[in-house]
C-alpha atoms as a PDB file:
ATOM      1  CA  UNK A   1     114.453 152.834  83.296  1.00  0.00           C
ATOM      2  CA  UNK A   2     112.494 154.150  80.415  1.00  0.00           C
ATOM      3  CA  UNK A   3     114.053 157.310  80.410  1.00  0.00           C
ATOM      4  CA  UNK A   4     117.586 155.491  80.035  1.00  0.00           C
ATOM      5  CA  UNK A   5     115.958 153.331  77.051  1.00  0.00           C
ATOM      6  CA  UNK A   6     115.527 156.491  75.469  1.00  0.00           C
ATOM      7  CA  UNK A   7     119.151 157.359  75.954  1.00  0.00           C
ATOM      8  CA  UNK A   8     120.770 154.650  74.840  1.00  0.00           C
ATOM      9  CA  UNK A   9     122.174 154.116  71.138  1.00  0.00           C
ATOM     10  CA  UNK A  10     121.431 150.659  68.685  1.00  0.00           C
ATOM     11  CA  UNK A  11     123.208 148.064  70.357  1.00  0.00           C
ATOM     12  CA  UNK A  12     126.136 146.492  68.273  1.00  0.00           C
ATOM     13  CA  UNK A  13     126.788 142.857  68.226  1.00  0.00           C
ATOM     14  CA  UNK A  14     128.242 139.967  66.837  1.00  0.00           C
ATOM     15  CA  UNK A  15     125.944 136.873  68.117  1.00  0.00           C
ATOM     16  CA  UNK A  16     122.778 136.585  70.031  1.00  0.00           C
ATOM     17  CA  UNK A  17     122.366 135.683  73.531  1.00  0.00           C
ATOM     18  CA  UNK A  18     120.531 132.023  73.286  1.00  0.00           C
ATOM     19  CA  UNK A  19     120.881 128.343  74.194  1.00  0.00           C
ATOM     20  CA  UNK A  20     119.255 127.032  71.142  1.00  0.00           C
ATOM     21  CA  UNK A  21     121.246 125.940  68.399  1.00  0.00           C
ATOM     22  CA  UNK A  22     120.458 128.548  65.832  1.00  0.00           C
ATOM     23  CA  UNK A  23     122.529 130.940  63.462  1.00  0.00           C
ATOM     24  CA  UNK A  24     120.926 133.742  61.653  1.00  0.00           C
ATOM     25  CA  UNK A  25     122.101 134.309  57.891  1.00  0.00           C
ATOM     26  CA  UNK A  26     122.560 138.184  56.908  1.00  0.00           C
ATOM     27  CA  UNK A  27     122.888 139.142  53.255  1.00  0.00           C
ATOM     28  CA  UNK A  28     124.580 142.611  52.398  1.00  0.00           C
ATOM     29  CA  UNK A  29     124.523 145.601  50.112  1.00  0.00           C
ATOM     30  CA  UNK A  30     122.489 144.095  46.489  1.00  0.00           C
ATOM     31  CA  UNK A  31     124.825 144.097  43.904  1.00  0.00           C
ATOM     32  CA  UNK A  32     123.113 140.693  42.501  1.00  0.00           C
ATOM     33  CA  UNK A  33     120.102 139.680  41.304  1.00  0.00           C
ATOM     34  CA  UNK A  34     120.082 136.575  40.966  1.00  0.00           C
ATOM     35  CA  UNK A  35     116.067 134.901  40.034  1.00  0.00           C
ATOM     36  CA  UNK A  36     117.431 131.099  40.915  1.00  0.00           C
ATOM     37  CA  UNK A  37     118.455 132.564  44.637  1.00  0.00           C
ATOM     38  CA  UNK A  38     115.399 133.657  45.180  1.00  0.00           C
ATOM     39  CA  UNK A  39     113.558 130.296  43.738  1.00  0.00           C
ATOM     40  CA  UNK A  40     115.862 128.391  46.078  1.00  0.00           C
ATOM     41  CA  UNK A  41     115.348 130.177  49.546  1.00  0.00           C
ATOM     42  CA  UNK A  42     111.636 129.975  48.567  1.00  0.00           C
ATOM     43  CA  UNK A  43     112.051 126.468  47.971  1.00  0.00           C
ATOM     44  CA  UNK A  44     114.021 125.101  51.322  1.00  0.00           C
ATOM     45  CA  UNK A  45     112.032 128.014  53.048  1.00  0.00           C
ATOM     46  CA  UNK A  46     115.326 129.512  54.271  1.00  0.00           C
ATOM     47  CA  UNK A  47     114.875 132.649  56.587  1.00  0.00           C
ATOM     48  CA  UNK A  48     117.557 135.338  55.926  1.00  0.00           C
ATOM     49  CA  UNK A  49     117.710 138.894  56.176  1.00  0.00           C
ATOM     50  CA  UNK A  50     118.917 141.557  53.542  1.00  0.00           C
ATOM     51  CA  UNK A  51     120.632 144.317  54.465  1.00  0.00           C
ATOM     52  CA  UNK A  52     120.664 146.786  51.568  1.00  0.00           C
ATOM     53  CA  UNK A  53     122.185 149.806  49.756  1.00  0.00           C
ATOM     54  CA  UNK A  54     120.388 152.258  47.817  1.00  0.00           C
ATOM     55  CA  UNK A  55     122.906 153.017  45.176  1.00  0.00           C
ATOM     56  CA  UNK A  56     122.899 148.847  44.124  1.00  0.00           C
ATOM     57  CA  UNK A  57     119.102 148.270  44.641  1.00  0.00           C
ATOM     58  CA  UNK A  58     118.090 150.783  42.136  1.00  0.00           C
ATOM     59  CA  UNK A  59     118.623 149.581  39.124  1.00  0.00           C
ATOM     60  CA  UNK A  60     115.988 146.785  40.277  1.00  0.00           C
ATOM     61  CA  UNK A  61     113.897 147.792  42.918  1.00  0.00           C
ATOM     62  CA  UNK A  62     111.352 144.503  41.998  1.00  0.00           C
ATOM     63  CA  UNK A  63     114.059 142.340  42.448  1.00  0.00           C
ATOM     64  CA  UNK A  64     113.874 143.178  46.588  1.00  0.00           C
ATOM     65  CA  UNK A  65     109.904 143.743  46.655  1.00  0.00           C
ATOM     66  CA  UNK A  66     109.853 139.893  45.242  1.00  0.00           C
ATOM     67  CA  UNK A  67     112.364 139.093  48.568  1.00  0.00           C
ATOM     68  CA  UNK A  68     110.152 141.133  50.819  1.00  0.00           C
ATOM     69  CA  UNK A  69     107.041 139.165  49.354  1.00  0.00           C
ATOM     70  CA  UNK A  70     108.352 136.318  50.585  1.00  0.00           C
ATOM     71  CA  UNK A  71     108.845 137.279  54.130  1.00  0.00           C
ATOM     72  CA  UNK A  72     112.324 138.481  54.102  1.00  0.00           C
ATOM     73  CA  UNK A  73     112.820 141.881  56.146  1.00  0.00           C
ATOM     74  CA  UNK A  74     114.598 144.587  53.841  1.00  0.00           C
ATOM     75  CA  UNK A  75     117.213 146.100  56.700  1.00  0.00           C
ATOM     76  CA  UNK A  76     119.592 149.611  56.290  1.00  0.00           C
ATOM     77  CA  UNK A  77     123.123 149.173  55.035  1.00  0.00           C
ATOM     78  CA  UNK A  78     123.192 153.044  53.700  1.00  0.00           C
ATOM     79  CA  UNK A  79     122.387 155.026  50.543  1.00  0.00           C
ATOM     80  CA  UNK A  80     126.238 154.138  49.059  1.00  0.00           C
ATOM     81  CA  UNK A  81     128.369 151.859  51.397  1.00  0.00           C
ATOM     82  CA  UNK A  82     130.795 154.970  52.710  1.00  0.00           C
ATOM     83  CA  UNK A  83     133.150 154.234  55.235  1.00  0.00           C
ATOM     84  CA  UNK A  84     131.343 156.143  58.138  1.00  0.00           C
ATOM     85  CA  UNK A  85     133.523 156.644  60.281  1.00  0.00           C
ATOM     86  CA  UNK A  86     135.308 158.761  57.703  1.00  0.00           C
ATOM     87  CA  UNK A  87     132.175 161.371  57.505  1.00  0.00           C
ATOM     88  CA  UNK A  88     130.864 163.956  59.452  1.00  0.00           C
ATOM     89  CA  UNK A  89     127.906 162.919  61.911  1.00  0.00           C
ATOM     90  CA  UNK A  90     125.833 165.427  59.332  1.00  0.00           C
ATOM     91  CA  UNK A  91     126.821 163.005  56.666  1.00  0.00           C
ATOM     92  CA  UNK A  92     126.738 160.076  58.325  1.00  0.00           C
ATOM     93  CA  UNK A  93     122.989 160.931  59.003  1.00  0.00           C
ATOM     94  CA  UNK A  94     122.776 161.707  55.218  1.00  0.00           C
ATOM     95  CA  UNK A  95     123.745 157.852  54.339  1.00  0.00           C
ATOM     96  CA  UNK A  96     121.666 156.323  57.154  1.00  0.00           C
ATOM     97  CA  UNK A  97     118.557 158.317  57.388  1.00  0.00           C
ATOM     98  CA  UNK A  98     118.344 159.001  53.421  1.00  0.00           C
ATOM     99  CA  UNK A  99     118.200 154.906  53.361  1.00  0.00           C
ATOM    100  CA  UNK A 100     115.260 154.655  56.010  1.00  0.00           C
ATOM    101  CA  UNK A 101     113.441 157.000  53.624  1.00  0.00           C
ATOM    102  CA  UNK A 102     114.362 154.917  50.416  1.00  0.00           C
ATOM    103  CA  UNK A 103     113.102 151.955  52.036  1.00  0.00           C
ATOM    104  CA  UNK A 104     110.720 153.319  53.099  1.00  0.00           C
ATOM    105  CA  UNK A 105     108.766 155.181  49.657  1.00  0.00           C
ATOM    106  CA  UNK A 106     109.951 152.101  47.980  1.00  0.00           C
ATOM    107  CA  UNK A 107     108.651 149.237  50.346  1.00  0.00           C
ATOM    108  CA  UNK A 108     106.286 150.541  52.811  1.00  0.00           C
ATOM    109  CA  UNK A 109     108.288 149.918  55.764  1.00  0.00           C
ATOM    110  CA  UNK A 110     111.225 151.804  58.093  1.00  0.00           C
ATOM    111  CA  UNK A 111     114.079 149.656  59.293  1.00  0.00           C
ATOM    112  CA  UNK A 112     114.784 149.240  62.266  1.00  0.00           C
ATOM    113  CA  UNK A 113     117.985 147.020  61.857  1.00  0.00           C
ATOM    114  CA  UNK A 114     121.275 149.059  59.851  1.00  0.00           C
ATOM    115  CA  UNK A 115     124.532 147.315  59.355  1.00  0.00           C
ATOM    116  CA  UNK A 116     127.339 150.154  58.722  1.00  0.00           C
ATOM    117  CA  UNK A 117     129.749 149.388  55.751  1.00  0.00           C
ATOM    118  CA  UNK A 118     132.790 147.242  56.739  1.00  0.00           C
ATOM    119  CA  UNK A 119     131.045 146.819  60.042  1.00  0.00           C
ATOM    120  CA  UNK A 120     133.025 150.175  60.623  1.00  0.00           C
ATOM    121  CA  UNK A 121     131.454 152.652  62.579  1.00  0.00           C
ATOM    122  CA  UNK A 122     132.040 155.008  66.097  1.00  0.00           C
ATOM    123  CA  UNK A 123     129.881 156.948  68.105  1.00  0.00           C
ATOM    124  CA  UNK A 124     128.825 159.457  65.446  1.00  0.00           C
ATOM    125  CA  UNK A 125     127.560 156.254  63.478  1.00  0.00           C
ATOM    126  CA  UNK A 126     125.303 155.189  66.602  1.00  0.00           C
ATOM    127  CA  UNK A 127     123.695 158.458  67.278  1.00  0.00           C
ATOM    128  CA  UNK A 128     123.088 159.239  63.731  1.00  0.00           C
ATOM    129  CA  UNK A 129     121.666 155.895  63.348  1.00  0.00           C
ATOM    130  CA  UNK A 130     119.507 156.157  66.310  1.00  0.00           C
ATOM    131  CA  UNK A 131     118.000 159.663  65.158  1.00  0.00           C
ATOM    132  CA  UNK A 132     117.392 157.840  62.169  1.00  0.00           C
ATOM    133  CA  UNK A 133     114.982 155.687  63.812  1.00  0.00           C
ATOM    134  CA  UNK A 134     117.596 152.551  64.317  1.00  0.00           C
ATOM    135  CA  UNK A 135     117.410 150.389  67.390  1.00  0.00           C
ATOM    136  CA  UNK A 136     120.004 147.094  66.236  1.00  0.00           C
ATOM    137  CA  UNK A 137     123.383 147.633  64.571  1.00  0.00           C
ATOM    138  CA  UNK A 138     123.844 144.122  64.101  1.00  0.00           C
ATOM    139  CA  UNK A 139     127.640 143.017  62.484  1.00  0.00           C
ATOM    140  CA  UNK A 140     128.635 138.485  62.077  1.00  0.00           C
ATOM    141  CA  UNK A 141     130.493 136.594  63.582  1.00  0.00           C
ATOM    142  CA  UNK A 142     131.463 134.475  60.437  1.00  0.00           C
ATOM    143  CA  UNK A 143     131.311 135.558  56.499  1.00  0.00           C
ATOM    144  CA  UNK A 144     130.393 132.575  54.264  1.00  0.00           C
ATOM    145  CA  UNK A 145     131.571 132.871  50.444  1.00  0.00           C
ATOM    146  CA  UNK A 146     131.258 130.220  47.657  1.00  0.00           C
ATOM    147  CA  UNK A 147     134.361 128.083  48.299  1.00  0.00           C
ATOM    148  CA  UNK A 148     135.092 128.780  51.895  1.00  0.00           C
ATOM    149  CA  UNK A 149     134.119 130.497  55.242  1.00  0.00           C
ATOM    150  CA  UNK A 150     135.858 133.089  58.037  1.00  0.00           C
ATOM    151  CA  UNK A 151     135.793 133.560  61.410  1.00  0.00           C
ATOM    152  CA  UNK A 152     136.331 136.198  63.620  1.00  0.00           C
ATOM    153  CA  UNK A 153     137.072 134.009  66.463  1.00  0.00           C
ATOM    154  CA  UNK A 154     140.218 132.021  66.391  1.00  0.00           C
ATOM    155  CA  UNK A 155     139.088 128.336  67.107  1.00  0.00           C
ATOM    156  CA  UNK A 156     137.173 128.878  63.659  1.00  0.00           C
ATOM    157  CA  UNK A 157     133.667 127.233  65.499  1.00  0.00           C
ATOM    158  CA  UNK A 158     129.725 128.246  65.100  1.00  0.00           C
ATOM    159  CA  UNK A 159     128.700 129.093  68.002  1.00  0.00           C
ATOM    160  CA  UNK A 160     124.518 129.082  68.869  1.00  0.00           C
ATOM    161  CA  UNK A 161     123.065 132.292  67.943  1.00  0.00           C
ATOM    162  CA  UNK A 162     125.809 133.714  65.383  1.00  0.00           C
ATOM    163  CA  UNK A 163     125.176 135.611  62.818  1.00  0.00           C
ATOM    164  CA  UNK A 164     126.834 134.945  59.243  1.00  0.00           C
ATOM    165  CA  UNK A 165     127.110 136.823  57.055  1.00  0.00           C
ATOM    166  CA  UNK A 166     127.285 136.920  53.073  1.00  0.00           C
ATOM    167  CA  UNK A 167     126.993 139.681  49.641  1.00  0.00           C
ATOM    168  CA  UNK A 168     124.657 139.494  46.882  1.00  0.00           C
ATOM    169  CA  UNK A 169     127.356 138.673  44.586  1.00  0.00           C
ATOM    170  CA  UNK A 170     127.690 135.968  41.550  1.00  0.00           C
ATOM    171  CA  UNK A 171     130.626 134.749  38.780  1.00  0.00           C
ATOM    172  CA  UNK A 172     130.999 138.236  38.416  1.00  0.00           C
ATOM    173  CA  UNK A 173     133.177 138.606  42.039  1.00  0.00           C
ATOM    174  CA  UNK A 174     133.532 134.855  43.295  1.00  0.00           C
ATOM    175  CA  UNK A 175     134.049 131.581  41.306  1.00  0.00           C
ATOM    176  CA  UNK A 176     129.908 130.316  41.795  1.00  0.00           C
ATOM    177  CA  UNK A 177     126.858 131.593  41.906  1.00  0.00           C
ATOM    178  CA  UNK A 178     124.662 132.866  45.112  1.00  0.00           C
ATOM    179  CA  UNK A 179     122.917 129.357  45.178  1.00  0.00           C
ATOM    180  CA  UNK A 180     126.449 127.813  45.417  1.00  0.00           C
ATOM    181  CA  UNK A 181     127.205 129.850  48.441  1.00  0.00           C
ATOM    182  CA  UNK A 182     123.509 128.921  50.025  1.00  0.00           C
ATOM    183  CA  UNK A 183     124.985 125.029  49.135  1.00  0.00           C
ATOM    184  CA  UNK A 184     128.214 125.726  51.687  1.00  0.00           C
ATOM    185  CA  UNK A 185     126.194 127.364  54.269  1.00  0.00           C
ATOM    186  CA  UNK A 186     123.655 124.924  54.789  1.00  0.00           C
ATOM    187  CA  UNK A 187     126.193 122.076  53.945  1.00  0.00           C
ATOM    188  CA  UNK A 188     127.966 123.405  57.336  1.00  0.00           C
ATOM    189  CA  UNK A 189     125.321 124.146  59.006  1.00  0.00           C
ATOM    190  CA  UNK A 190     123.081 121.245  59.021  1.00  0.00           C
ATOM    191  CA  UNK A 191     126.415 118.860  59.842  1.00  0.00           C
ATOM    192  CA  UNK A 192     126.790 120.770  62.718  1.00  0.00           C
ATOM    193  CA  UNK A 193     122.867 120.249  63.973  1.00  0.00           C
ATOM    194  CA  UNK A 194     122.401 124.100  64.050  1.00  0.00           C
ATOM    195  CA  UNK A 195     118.798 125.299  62.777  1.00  0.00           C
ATOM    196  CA  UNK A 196     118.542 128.288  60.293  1.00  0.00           C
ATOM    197  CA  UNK A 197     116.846 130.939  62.521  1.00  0.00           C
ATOM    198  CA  UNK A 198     115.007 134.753  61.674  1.00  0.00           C
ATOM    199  CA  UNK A 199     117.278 137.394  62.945  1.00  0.00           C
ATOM    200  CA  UNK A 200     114.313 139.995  63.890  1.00  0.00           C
ATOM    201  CA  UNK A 201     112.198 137.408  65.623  1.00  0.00           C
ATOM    202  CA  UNK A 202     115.207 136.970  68.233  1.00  0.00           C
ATOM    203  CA  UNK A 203     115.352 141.439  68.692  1.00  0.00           C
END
């Protein structure tokens, strides 16, 4: 069995296997920096996780160490959000494994959780990923914005362990702020009775 463990690539998936009634928020690539986000999930104590790429978190790498201060796990979402599935496995490695090493000089720590761009990826992706040091690929089963939410099932339900997913974005790309987006997530959630859960502690 351990020898098959070795040979198997990052699991992909949508949801987590679990009775309780929990969704995991994901936050992707870093393009915002927005100090009253960060206040707020401090505030409610919100768990979330980030999922970052290099080429928007350098402009302000203390924005993130501030996030990972707080508890929130800084995840791989490549060096500059290529469509992978476009690229050579050599440069598909490039993306992934040059990110694990950004994270890593930056904040101390090697993901083990990568999202691809698009959540588009094939085998290429999941082998370079897993050389990379990689063992989740996890994608969302529903993407929440500032004014409204989508589903990738049709009867438009949460379901108990979904993840959701959302952007660092503000006014710039939607019509309200990150905090305003946090508002219709939790305005959903908590009608629905579902609990705000950590997405590594359920890996």
């Amino acid at each position: 069995m351990a020898g098959h463990r070795r040979l198997a690539l990052p699991p992909v998936f949508t949801t987590i296997p679990t009775r309780n009634k929990v969704v995991f928020l994901t936050i992707d690539d870093g393009a915002e920096k927005d100090p009253a986000f960060l206040r707020m999930m401090s505030e409610l104590k919100i768990p979330y996780s980030a999922f970052l790429s290099g080429y928007l978190v350098k402009d302000d790498y203390r924005y993130f160490e501030k996030m990972q201060d707080r508890g929130v796990v800084l995840n791989n979402h490549t060096l500059r959000h290529r469509y992978l599935p476009g690229l050579s496995y050599r440069a598909q490695k490039r993306e992934i494994c040059g990110m694990q090493r950004l994270i890593e000089r930056r904040y101390g720590t090697r993901p083990t959780l990568f999202r691809p761009p698009y959540g588009s990826y094939d085998r290429a992706t999941l082998r370079a990923a897993k050389y990379c040091g990689i063992e989740y690929a996890p994608l969302w089963n529903e993407e929440v914005f500032v004014d409204h939410w989508e589903y990738r099932e049709g009867d438009r339900e949460l379901r108990p362990g979904d993840i959701v997913l959302s952007h660092f974005r503000g006014r710039d790309h939607w019509k309200g702020t990150m905090p305003d987006m946090i508002r219709r997530f939790l305005n959903k959630v908590t009608a629905e009775g579902y609990a705000v859960g950590r997405l590594e502690d359920y890996l």
